[in-house]
PDB file of N, CA and C in Angstrom:
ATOM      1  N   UNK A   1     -11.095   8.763  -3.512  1.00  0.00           N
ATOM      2  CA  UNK A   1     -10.169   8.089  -2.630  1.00  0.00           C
ATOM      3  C   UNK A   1     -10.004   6.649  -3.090  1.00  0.00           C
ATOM      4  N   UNK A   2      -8.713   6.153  -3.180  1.00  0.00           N
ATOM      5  CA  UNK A   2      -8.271   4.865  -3.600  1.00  0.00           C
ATOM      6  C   UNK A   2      -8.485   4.200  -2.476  1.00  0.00           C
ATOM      7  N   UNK A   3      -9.630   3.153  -2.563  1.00  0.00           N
ATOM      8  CA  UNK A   3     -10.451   1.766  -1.685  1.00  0.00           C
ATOM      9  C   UNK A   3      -9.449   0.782  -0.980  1.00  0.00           C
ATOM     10  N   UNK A   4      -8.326   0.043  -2.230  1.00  0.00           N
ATOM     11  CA  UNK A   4      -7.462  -0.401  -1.686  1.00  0.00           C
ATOM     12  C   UNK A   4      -6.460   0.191  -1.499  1.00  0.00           C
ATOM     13  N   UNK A   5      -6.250   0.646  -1.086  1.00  0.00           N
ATOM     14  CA  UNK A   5      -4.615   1.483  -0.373  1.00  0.00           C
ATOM     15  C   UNK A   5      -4.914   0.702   0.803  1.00  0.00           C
ATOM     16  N   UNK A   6      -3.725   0.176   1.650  1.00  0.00           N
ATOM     17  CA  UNK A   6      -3.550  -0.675   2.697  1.00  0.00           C
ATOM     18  C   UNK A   6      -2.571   0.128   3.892  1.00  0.00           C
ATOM     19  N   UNK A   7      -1.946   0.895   3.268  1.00  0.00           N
ATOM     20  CA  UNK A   7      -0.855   2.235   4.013  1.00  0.00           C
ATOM     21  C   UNK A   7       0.797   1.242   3.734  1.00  0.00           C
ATOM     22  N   UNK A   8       0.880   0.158   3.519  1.00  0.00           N
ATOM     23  CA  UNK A   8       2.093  -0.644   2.635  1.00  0.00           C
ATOM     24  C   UNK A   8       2.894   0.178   1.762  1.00  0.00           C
ATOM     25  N   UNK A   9       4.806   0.260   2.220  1.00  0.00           N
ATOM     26  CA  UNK A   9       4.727   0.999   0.918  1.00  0.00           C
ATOM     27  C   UNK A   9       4.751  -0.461  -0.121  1.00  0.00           C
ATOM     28  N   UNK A  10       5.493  -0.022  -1.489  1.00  0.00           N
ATOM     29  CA  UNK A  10       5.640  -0.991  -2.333  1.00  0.00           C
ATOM     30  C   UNK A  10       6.817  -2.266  -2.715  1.00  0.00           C
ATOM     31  N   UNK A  11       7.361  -2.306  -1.304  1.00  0.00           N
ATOM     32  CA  UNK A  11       8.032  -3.335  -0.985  1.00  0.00           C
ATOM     33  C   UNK A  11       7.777  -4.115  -0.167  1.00  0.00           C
ATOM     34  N   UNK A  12       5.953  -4.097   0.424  1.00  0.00           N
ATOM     35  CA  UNK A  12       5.385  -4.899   1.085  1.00  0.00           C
ATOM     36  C   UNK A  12       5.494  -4.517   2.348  1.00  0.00           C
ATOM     37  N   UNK A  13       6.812  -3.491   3.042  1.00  0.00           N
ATOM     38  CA  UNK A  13       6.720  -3.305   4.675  1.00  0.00           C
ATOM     39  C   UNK A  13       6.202  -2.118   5.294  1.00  0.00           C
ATOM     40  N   UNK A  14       5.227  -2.293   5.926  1.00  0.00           N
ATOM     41  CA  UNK A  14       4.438  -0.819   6.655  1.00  0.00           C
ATOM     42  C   UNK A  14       5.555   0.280   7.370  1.00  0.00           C
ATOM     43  N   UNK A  15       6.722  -0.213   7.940  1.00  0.00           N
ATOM     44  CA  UNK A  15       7.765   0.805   8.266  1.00  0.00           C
ATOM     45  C   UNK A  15       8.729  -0.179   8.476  1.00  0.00           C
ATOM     46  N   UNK A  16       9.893   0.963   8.822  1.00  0.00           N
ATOM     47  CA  UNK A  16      11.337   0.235   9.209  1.00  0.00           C
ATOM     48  C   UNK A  16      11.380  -0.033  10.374  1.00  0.00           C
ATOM     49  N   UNK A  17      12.168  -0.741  10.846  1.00  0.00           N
ATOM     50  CA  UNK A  17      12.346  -1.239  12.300  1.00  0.00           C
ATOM     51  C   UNK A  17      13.498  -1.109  12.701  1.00  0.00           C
ATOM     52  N   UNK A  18      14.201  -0.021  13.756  1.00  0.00           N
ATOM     53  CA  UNK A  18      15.581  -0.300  14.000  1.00  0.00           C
ATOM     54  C   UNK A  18      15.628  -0.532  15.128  1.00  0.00           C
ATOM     55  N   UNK A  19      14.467  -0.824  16.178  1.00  0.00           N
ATOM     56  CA  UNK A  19      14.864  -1.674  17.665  1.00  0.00           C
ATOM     57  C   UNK A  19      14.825  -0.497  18.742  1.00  0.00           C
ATOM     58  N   UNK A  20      14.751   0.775  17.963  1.00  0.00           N
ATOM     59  CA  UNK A  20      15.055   1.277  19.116  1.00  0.00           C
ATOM     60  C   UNK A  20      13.996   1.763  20.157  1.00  0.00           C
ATOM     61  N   UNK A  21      12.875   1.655  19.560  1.00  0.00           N
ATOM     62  CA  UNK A  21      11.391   1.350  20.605  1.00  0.00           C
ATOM     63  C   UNK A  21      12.042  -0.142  21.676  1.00  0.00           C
ATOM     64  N   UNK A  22      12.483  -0.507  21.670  1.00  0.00           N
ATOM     65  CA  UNK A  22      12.743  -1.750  22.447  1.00  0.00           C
ATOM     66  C   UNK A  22      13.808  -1.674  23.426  1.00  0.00           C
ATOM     67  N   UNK A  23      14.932  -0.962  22.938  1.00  0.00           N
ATOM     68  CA  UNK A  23      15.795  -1.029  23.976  1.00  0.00           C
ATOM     69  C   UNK A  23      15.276   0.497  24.939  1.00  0.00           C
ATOM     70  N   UNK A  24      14.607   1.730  24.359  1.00  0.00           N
ATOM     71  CA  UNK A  24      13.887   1.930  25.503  1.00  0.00           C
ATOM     72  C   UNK A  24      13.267   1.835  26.293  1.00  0.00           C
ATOM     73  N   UNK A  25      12.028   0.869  25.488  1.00  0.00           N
ATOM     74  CA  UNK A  25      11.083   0.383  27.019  1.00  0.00           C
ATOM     75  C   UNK A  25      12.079  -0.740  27.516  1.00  0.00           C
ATOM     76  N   UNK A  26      12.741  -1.665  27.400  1.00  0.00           N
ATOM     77  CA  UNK A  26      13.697  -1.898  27.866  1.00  0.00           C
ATOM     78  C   UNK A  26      14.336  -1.500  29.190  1.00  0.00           C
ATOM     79  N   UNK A  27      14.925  -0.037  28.772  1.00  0.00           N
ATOM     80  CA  UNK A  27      15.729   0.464  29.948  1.00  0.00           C
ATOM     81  C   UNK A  27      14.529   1.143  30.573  1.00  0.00           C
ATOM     82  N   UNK A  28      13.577   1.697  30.196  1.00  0.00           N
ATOM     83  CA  UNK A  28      12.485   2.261  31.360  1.00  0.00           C
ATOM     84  C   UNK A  28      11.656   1.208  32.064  1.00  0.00           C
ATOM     85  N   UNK A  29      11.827  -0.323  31.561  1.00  0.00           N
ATOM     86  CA  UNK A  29      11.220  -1.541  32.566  1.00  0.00           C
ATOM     87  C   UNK A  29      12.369  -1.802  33.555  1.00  0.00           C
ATOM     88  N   UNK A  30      13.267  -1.495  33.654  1.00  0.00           N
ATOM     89  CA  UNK A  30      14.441  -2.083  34.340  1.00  0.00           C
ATOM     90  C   UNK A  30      14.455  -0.502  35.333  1.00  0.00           C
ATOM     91  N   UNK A  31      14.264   0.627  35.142  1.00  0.00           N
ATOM     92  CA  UNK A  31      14.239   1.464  35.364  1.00  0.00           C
ATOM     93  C   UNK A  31      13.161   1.791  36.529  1.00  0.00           C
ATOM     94  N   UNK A  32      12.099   1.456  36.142  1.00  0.00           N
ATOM     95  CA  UNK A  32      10.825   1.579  37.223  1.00  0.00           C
ATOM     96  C   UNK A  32      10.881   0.202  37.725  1.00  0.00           C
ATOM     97  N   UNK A  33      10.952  -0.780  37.648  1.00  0.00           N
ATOM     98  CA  UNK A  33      11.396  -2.552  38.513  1.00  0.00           C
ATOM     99  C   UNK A  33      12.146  -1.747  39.332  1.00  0.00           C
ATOM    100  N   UNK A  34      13.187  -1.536  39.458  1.00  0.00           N
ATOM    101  CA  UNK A  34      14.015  -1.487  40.489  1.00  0.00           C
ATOM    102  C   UNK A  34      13.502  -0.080  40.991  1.00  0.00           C
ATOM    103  N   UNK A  35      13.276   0.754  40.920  1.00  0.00           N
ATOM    104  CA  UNK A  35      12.571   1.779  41.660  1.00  0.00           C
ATOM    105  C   UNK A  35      11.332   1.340  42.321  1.00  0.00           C
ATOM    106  N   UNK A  36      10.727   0.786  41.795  1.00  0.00           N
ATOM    107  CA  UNK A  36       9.418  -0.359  42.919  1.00  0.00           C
ATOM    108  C   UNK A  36       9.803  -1.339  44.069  1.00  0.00           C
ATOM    109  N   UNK A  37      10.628  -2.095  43.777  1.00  0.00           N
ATOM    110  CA  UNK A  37      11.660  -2.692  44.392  1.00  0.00           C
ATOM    111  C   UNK A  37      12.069  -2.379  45.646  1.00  0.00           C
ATOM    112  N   UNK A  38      13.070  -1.010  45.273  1.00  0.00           N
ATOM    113  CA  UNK A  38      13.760  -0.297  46.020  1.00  0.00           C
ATOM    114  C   UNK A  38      12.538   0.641  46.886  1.00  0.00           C
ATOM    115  N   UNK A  39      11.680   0.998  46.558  1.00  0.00           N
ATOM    116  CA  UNK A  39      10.480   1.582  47.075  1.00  0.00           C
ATOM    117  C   UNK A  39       9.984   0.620  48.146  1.00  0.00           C
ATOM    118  N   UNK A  40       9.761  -0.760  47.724  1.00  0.00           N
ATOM    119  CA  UNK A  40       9.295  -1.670  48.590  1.00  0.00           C
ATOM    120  C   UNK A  40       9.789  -1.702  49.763  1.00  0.00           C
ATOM    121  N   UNK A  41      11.279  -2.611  49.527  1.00  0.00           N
ATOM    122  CA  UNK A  41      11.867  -2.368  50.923  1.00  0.00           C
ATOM    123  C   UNK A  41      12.243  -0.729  51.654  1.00  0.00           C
ATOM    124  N   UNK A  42      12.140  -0.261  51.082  1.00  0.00           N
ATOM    125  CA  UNK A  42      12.390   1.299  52.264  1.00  0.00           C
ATOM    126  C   UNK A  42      11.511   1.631  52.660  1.00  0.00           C
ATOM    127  N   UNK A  43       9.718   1.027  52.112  1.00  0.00           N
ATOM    128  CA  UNK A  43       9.041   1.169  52.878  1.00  0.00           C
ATOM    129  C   UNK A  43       8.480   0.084  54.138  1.00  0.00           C
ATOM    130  N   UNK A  44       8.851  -0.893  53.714  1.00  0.00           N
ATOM    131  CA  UNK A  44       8.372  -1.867  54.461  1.00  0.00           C
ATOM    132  C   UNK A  44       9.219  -1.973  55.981  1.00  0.00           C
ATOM    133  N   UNK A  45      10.778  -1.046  56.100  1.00  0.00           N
ATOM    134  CA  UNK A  45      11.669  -1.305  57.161  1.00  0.00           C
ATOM    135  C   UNK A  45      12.285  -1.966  57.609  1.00  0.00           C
ATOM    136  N   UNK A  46      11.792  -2.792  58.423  1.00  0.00           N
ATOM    137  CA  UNK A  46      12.180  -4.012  59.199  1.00  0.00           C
ATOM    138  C   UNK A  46      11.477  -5.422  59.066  1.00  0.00           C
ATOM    139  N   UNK A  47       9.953  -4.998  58.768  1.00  0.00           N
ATOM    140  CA  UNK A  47       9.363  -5.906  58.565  1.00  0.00           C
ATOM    141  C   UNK A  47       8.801  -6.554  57.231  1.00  0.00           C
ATOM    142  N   UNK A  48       9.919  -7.352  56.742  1.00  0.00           N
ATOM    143  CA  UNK A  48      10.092  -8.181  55.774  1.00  0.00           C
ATOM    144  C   UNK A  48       9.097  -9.218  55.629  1.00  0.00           C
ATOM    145  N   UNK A  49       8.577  -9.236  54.389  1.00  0.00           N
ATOM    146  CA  UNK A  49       7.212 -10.659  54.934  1.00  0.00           C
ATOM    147  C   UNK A  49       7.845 -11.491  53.601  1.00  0.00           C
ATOM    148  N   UNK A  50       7.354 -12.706  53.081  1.00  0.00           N
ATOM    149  CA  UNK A  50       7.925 -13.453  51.963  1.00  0.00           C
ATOM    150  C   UNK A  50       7.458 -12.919  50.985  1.00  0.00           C
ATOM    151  N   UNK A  51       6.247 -12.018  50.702  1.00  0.00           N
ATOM    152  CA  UNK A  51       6.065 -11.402  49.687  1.00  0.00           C
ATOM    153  C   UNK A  51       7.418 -10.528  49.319  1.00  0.00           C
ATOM    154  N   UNK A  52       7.781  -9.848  50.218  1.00  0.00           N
ATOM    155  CA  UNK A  52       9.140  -8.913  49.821  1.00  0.00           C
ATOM    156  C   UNK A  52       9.936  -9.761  49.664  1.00  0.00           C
ATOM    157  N   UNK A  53      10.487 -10.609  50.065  1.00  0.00           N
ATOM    158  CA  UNK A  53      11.658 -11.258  49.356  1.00  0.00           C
ATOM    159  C   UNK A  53      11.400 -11.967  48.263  1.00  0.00           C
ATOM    160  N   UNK A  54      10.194 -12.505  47.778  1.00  0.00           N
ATOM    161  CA  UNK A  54       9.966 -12.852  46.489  1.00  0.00           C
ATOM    162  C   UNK A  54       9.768 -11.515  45.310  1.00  0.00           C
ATOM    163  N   UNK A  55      10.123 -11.155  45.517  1.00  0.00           N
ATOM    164  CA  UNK A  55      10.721  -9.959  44.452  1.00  0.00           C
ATOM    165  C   UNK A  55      11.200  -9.473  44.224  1.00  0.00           C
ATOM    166  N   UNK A  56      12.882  -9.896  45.236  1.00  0.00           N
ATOM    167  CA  UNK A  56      13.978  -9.837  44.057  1.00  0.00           C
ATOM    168  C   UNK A  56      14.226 -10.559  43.264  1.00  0.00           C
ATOM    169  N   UNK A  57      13.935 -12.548  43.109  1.00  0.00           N
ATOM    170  CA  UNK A  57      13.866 -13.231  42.449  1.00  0.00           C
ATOM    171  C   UNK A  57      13.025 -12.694  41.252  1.00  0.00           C
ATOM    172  N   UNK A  58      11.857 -12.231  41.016  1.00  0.00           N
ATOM    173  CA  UNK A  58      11.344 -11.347  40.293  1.00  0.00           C
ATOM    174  C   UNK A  58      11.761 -10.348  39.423  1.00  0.00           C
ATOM    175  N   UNK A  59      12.418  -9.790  40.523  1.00  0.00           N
ATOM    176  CA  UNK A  59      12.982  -8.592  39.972  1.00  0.00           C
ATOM    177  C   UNK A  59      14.616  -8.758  38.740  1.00  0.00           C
ATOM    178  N   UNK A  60      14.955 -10.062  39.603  1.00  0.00           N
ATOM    179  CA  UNK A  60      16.018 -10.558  38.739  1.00  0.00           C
ATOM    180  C   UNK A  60      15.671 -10.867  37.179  1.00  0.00           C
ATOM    181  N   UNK A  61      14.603 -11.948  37.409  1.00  0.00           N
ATOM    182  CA  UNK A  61      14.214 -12.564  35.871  1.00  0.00           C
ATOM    183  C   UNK A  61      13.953 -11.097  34.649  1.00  0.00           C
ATOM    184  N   UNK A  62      12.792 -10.652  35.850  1.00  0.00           N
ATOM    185  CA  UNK A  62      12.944  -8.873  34.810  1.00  0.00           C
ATOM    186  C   UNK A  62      14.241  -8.528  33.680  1.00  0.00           C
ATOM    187  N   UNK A  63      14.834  -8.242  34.930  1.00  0.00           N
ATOM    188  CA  UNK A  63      16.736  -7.690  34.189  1.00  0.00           C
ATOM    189  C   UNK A  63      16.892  -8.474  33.304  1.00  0.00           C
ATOM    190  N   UNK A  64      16.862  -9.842  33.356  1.00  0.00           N
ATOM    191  CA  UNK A  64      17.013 -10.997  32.408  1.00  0.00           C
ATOM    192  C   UNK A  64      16.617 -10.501  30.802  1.00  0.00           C
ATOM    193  N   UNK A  65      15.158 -10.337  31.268  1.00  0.00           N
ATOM    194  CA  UNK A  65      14.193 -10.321  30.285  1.00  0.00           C
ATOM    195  C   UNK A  65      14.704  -9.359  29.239  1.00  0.00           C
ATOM    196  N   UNK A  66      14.658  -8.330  30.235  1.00  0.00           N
ATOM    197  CA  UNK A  66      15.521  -6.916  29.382  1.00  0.00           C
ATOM    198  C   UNK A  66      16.398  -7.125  28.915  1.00  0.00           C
ATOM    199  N   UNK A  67      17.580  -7.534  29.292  1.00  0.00           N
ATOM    200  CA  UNK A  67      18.937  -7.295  28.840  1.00  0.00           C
ATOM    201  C   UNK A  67      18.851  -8.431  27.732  1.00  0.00           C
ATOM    202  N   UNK A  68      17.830 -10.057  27.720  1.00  0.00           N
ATOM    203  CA  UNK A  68      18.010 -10.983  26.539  1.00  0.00           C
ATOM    204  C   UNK A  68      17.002  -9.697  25.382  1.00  0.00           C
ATOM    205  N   UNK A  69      16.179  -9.024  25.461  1.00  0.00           N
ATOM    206  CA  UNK A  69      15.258  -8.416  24.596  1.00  0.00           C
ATOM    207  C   UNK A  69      16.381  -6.848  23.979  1.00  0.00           C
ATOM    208  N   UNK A  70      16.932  -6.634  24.939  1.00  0.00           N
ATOM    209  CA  UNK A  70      18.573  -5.626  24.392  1.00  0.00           C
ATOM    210  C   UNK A  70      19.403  -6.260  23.090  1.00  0.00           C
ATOM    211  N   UNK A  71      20.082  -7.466  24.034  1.00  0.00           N
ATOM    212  CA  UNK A  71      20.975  -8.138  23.062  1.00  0.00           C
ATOM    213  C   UNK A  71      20.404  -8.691  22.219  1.00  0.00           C
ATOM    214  N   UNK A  72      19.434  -8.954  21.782  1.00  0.00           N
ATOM    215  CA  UNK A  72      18.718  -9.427  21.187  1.00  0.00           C
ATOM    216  C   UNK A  72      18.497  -9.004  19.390  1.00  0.00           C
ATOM    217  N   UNK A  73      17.987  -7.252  19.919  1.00  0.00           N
ATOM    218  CA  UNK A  73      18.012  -6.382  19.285  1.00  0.00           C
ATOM    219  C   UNK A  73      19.245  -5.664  18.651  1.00  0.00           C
ATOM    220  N   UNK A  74      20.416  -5.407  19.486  1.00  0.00           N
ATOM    221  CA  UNK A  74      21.952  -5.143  19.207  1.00  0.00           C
ATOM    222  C   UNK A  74      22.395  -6.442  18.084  1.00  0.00           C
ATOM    223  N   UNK A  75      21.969  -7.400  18.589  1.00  0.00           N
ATOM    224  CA  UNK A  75      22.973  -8.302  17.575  1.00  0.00           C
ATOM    225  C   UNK A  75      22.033  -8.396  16.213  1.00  0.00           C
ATOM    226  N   UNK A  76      21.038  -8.664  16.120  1.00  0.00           N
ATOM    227  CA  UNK A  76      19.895  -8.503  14.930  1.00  0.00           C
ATOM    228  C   UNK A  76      20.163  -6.876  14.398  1.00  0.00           C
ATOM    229  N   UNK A  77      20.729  -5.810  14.605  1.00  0.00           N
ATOM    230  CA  UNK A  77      21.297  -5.088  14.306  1.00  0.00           C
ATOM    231  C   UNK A  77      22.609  -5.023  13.648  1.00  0.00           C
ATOM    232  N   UNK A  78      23.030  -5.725  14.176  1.00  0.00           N
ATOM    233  CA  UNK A  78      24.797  -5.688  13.974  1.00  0.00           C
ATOM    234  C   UNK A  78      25.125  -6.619  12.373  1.00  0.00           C
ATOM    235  N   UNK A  79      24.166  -8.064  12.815  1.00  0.00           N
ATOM    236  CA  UNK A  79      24.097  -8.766  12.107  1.00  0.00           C
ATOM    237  C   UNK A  79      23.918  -8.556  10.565  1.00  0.00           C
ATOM    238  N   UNK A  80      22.772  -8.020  10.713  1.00  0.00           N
ATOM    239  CA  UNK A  80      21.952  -7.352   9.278  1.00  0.00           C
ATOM    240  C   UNK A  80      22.662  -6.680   8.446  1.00  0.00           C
ATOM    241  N   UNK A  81      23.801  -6.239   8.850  1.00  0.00           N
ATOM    242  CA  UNK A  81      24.015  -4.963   7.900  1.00  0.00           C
ATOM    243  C   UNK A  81      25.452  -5.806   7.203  1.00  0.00           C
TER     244      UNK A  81
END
């Protein structure tokens, strides 16, 4: 067995990257956020405490997060080629 083998091919990069691990967890973080969310208040009813309303502000930045880590990936895509 060859000692140094590193698993590299011979252009130095361990694999390709086309993003698309990203825009799925992506859409499955945006996906379960708002199903927690939406879980929250239908369970909570009527009685709203400030914990529940501090998480749609929360829940907003999330979407944020996602959709800058989407476009992110789409245009570093688009770009490249």
């Amino acid at each position: 067995m060859d000692d140094d083998f590193d698993g590299a091919r011979p252009d130095g990069h361990i694999f390709d990257y086309n993003g698309d691990s990203v825009i799925a967890l992506s859409v499955a973080f945006i996906v379960l956020c708002t199903l927690v969310v939406g879980l929250r208040f239908v369970s909570s009813r009527r009685n709203f405490s400030i914990e529940d309303w501090l998480t749609l502000p929360a829940w907003i930045v999330e979407i944020g997060l996602c959709a800058n880590a989407m476009c992110s990936t789409f245009s570093s895509q688009t770009l490249g080629k």
